[in-house]
C-alpha atoms as a PDB file:
ATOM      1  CA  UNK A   1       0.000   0.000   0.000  1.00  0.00           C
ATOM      2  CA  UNK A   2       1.496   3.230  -1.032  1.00  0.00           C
ATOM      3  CA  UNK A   3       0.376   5.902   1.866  1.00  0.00           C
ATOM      4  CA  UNK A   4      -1.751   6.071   4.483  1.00  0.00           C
ATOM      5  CA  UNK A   5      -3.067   9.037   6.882  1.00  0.00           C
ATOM      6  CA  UNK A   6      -2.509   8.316  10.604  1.00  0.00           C
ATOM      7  CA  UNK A   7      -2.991  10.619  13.807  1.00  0.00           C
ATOM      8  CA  UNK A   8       0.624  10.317  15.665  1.00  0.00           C
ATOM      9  CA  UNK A   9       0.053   8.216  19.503  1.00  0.00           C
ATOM     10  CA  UNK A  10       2.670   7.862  22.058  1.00  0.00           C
ATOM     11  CA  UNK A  11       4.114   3.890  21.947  1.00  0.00           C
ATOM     12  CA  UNK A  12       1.911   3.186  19.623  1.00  0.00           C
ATOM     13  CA  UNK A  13      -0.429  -0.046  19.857  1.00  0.00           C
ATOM     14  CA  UNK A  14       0.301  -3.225  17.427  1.00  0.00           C
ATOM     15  CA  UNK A  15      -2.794  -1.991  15.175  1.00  0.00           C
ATOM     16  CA  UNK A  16      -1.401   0.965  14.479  1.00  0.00           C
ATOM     17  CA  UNK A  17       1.754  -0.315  13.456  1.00  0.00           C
ATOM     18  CA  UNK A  18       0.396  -2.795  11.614  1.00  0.00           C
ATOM     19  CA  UNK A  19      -1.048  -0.403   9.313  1.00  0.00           C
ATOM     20  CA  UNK A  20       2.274   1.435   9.100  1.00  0.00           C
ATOM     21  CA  UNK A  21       4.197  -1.220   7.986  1.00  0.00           C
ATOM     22  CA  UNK A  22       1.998  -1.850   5.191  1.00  0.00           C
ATOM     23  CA  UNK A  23       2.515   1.562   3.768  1.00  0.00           C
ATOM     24  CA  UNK A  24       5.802   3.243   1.787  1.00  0.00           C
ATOM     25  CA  UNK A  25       4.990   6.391   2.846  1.00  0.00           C
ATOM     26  CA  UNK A  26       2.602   6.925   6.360  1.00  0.00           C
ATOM     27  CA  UNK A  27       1.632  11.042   6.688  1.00  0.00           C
ATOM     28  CA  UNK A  28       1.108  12.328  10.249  1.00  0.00           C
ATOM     29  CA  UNK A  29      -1.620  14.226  10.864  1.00  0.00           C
ATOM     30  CA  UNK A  30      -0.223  17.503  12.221  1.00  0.00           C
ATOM     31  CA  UNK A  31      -2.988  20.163  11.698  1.00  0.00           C
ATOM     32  CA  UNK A  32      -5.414  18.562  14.054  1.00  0.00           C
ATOM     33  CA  UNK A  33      -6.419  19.908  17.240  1.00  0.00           C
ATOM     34  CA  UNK A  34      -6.166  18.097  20.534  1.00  0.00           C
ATOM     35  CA  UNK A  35      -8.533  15.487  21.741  1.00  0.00           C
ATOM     36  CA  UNK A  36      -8.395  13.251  24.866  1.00  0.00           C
ATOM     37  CA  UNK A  37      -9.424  10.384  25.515  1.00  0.00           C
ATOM     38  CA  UNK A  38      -7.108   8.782  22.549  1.00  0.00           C
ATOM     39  CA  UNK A  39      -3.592   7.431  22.584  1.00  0.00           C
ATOM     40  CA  UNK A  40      -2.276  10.850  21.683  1.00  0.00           C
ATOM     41  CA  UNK A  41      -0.978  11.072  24.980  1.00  0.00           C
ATOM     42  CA  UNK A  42      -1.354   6.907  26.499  1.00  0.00           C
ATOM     43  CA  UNK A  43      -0.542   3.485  25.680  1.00  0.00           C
ATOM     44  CA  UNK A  44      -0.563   0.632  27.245  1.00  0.00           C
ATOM     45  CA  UNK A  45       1.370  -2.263  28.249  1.00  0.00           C
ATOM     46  CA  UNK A  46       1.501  -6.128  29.535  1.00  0.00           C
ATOM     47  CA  UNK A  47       1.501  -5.543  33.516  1.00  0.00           C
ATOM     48  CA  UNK A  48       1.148  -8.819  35.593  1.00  0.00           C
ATOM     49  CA  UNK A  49      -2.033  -8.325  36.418  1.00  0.00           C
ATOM     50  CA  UNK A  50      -3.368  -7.309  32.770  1.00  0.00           C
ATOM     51  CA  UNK A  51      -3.314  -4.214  30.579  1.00  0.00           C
ATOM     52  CA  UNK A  52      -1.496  -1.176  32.292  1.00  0.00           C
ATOM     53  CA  UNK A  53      -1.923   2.287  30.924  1.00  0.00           C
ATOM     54  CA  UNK A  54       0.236   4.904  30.760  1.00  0.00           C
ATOM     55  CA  UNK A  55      -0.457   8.354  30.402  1.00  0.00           C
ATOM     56  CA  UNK A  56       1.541  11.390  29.615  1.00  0.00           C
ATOM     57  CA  UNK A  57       0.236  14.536  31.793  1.00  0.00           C
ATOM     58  CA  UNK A  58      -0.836  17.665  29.869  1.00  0.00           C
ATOM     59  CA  UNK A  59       0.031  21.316  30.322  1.00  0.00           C
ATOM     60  CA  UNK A  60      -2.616  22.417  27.153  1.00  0.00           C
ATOM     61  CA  UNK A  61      -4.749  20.884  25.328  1.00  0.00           C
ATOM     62  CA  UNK A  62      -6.895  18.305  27.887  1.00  0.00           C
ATOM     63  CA  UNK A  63      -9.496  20.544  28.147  1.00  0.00           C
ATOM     64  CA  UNK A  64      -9.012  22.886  25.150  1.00  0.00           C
ATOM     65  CA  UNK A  65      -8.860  22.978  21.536  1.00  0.00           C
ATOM     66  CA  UNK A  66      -4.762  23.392  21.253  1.00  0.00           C
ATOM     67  CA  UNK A  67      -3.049  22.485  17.954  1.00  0.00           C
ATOM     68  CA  UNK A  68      -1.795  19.200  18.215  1.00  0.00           C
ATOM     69  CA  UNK A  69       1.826  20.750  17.770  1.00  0.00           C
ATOM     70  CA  UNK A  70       1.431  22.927  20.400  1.00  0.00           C
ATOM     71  CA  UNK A  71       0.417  20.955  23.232  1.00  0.00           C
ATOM     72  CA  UNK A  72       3.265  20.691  25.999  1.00  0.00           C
ATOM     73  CA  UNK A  73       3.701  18.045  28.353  1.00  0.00           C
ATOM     74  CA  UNK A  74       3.333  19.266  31.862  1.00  0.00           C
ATOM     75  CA  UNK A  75       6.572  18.283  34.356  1.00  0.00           C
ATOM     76  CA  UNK A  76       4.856  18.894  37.830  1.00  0.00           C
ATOM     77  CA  UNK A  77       4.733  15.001  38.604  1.00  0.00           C
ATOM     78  CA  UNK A  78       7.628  12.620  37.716  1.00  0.00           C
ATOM     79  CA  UNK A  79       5.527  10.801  34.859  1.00  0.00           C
ATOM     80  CA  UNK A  80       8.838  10.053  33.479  1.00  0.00           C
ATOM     81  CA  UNK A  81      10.750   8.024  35.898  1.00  0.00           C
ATOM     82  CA  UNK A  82       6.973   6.473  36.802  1.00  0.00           C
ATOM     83  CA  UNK A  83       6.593   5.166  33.403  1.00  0.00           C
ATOM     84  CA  UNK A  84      10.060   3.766  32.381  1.00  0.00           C
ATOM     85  CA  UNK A  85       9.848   2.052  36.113  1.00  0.00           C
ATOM     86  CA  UNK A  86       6.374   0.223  34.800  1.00  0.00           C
ATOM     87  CA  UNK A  87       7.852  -0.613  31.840  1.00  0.00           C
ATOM     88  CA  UNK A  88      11.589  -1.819  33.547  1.00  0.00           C
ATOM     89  CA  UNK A  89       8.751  -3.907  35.662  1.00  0.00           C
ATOM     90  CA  UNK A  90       6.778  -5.350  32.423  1.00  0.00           C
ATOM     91  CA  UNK A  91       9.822  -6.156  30.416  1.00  0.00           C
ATOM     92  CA  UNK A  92      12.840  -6.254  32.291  1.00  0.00           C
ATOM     93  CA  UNK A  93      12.865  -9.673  32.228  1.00  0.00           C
ATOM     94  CA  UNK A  94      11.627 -10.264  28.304  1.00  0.00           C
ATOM     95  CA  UNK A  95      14.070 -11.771  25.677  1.00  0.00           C
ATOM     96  CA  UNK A  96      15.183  -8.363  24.004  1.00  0.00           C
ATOM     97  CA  UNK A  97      14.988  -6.151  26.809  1.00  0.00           C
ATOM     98  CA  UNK A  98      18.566  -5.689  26.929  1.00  0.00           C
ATOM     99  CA  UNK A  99      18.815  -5.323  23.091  1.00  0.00           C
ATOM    100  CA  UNK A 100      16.430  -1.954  23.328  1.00  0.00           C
ATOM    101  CA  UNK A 101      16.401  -0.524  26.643  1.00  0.00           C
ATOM    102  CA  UNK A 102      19.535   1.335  26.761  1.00  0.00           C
ATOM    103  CA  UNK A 103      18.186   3.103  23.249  1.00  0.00           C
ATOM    104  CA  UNK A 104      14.828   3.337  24.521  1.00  0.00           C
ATOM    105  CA  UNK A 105      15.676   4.938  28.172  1.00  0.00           C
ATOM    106  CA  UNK A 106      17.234   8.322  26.766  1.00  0.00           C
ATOM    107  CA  UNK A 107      13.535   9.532  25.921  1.00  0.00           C
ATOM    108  CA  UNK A 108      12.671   9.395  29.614  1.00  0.00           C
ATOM    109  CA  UNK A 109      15.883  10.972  30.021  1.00  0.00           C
ATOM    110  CA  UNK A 110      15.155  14.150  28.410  1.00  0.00           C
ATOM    111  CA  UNK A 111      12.484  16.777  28.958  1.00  0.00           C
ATOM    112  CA  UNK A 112      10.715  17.431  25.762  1.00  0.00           C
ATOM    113  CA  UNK A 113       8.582  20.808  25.648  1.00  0.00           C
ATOM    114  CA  UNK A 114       5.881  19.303  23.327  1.00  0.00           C
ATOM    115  CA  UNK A 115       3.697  16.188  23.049  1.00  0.00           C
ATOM    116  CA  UNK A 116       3.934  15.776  19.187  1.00  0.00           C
ATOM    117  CA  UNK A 117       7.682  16.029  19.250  1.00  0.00           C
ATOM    118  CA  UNK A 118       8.361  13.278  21.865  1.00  0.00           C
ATOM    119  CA  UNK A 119       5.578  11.123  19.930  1.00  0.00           C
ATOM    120  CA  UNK A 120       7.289  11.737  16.648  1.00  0.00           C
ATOM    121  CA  UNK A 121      11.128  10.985  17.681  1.00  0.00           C
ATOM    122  CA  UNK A 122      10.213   7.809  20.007  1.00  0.00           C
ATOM    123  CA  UNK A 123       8.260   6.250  17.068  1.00  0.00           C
ATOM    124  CA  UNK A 124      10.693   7.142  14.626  1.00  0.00           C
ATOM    125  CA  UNK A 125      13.186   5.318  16.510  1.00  0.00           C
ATOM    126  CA  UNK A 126      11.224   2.338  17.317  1.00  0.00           C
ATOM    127  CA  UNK A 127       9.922   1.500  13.864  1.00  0.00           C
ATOM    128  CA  UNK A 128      12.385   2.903  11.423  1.00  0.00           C
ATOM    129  CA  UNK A 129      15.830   2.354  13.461  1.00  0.00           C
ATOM    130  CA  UNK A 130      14.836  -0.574  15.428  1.00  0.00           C
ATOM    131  CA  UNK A 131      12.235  -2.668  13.594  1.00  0.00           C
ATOM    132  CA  UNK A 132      13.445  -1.847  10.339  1.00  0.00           C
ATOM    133  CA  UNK A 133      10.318  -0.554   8.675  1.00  0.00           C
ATOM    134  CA  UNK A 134      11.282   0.972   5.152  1.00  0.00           C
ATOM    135  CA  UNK A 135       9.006   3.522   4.898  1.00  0.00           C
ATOM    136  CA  UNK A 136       8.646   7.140   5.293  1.00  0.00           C
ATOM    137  CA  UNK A 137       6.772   9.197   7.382  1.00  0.00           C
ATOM    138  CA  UNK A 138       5.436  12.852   6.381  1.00  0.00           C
ATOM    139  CA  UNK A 139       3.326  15.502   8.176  1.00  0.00           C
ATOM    140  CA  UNK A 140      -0.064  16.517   6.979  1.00  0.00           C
ATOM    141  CA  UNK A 141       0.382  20.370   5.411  1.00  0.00           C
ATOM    142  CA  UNK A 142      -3.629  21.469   6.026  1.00  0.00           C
ATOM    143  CA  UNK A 143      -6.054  19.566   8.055  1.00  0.00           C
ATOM    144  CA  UNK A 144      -8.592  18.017   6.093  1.00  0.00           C
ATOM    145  CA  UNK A 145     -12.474  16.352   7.379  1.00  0.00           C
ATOM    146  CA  UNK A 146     -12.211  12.062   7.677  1.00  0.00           C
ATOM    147  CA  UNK A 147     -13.996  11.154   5.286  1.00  0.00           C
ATOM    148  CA  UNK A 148     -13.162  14.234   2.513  1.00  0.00           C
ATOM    149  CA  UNK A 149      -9.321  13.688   2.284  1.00  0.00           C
ATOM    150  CA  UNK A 150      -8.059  12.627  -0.963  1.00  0.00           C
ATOM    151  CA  UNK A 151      -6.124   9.825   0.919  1.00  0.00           C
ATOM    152  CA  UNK A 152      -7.108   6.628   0.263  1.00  0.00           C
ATOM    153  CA  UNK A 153      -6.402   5.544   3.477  1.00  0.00           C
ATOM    154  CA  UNK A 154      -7.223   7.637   5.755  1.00  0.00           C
ATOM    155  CA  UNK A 155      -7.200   5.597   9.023  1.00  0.00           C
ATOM    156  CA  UNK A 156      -7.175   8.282  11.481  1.00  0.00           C
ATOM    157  CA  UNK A 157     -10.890   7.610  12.714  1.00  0.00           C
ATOM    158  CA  UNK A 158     -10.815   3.592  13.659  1.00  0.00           C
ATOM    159  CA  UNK A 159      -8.262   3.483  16.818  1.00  0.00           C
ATOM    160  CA  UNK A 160      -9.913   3.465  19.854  1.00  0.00           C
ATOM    161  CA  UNK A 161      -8.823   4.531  23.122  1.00  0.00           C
ATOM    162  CA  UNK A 162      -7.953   1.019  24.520  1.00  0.00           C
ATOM    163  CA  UNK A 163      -6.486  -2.024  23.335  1.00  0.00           C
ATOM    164  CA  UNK A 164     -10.302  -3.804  23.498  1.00  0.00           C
ATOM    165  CA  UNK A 165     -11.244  -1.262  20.797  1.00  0.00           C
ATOM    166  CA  UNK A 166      -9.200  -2.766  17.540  1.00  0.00           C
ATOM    167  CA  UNK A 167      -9.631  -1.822  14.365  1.00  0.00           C
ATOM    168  CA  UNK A 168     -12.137  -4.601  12.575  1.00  0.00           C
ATOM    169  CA  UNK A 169      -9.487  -5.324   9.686  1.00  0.00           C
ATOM    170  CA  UNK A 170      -7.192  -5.819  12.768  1.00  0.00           C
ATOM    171  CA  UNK A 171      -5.774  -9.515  13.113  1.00  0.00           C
ATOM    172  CA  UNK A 172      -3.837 -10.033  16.670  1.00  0.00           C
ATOM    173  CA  UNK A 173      -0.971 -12.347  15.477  1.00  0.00           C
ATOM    174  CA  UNK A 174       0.118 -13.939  18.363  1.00  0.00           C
ATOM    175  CA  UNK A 175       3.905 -14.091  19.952  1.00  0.00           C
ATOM    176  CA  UNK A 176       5.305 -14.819  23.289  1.00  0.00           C
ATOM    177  CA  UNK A 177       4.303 -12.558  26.256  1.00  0.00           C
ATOM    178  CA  UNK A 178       5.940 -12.195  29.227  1.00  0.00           C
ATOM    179  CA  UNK A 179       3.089 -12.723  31.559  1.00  0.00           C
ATOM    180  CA  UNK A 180       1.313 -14.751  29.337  1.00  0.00           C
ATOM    181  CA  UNK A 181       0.736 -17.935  31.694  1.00  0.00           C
ATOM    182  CA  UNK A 182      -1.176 -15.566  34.432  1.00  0.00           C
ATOM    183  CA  UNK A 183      -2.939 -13.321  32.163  1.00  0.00           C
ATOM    184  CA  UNK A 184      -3.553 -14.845  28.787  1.00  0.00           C
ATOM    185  CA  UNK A 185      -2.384 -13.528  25.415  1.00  0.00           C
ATOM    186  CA  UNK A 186      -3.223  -9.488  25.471  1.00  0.00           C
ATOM    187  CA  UNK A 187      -3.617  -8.495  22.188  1.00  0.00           C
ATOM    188  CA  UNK A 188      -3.204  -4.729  20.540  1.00  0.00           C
ATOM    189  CA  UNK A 189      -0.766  -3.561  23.477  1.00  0.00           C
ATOM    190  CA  UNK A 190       2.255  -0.741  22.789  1.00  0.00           C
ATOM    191  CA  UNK A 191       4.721  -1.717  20.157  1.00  0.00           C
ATOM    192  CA  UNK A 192       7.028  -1.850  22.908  1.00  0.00           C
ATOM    193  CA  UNK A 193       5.440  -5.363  24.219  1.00  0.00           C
ATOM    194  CA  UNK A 194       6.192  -6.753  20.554  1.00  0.00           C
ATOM    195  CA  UNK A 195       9.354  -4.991  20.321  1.00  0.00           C
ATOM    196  CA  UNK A 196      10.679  -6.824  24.020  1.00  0.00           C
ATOM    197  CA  UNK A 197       9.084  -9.841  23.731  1.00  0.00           C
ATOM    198  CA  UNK A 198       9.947 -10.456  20.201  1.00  0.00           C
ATOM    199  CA  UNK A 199      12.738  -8.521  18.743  1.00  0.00           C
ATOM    200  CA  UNK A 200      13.468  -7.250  15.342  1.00  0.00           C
ATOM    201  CA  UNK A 201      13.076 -10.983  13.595  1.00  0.00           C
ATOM    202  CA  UNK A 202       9.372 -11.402  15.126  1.00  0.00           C
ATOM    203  CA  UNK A 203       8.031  -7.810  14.178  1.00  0.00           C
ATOM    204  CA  UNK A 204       7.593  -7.506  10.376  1.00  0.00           C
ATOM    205  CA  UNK A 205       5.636 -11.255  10.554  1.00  0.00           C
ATOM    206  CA  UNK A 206       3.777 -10.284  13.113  1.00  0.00           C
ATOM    207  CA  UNK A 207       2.963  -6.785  11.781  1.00  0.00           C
ATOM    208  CA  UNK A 208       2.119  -8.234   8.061  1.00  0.00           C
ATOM    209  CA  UNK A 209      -0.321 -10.373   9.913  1.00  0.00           C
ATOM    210  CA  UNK A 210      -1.944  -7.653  11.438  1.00  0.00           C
ATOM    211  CA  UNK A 211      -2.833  -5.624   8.355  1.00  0.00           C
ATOM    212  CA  UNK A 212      -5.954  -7.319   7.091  1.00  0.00           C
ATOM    213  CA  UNK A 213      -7.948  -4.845   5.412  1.00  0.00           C
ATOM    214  CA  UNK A 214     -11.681  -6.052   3.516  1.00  0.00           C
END
């Protein structure tokens, strides 16, 4: 698939890789305004005891219509050290932690002023540098109605706000977990939970699988 349209989460879920990695080119919607309740701003992850969100705190935009680019990240709690510690906890102990983390860490590191940069740069590195997608990504010049873009793909409308809430064409391929024996298989979690569990080799099959489209 040539291109597709995608709003821009933080670690995003498998789903919305999926349909990444299907596409040569992926544009970033970057002209919207802010709305909660997505995974602008969460994602979730495999915590012992089931799905675990995690959620960047806000400055602008949680209860305001604030350019997506200009929403800041607000610093008055330690959300940073929180959410690296939950996800030291979830994967510390997966196959590839050690292959990642050190790369991974840096972002939790560093205090980024705004939402849409920190987004951008973490999935950047994750898919391009680390799983090896060959793609592109681009950012939307003009914001544009779903459903009267000239994209053929425009997917921004069908992620939910949860990992229960897949996309229909979405098929969970299944790989090891690291909780997996007390909690089941959890499907649609971060990228991160595919990226620890099953390294570089195990992401493109998995991803391919994924993208199942009527």
């Amino acid at each position: 698939m040539p291109d597709v349209l995608l709003y821009l989460p933080y670690l995003p879920p498998v789903s919305w890789c999926a349909a990444a990695w299907s596409a040569e080119q992926v544009t970033l919607e970057a002209c919207e305004h802010y709305q909660k309740g997505s995974y602008r701003n969460r994602c979730y992850i495999a915590g012992p005891n089931g799905p675990q969100r995690l959620s960047i705190p806000l400055l602008q935009g949680k209860h305001q219509q604030t350019p997506i680019r200009e929403v800041r990240i607000a610093y008055t709690e330690p959300w940073q050290r929180q959410h690296w510690r939950s996800i030291r906890t979830a994967y510390g102990s997966a196959p590839y932690w050690e292959h990642y983390a050190d790369d991974l860490v840096r972002f939790y590191e560093r205090k980024y002023d705004f939402l849409f940069d920190f987004n951008f740069e973490l999935v950047d590195v994750i898919l391009r540098k680390k799983a090896g997608w060959s793609g592109r990504f681009q950012l939307s010049e003009q914001y544009e109605m779903p459903g009267q873009t000239s994209s053929q793909h425009d997917l921004r409308p069908v992620f939910g706000a949860g990992p229960e809430q897949s996309p229909e064409w979405f098929f969970a391929a299944r790989y090891r977990q690291v909780f997996q024996e007390r909690t089941g298989f959890l499907p649609n979690l971060s990228i991160l939970d595919l990226l620890f569990c099953g390294g570089k080799q195990h992401i493109g099959p998995v991803l391919q699988r994924g993208w199942m489209p009527a």
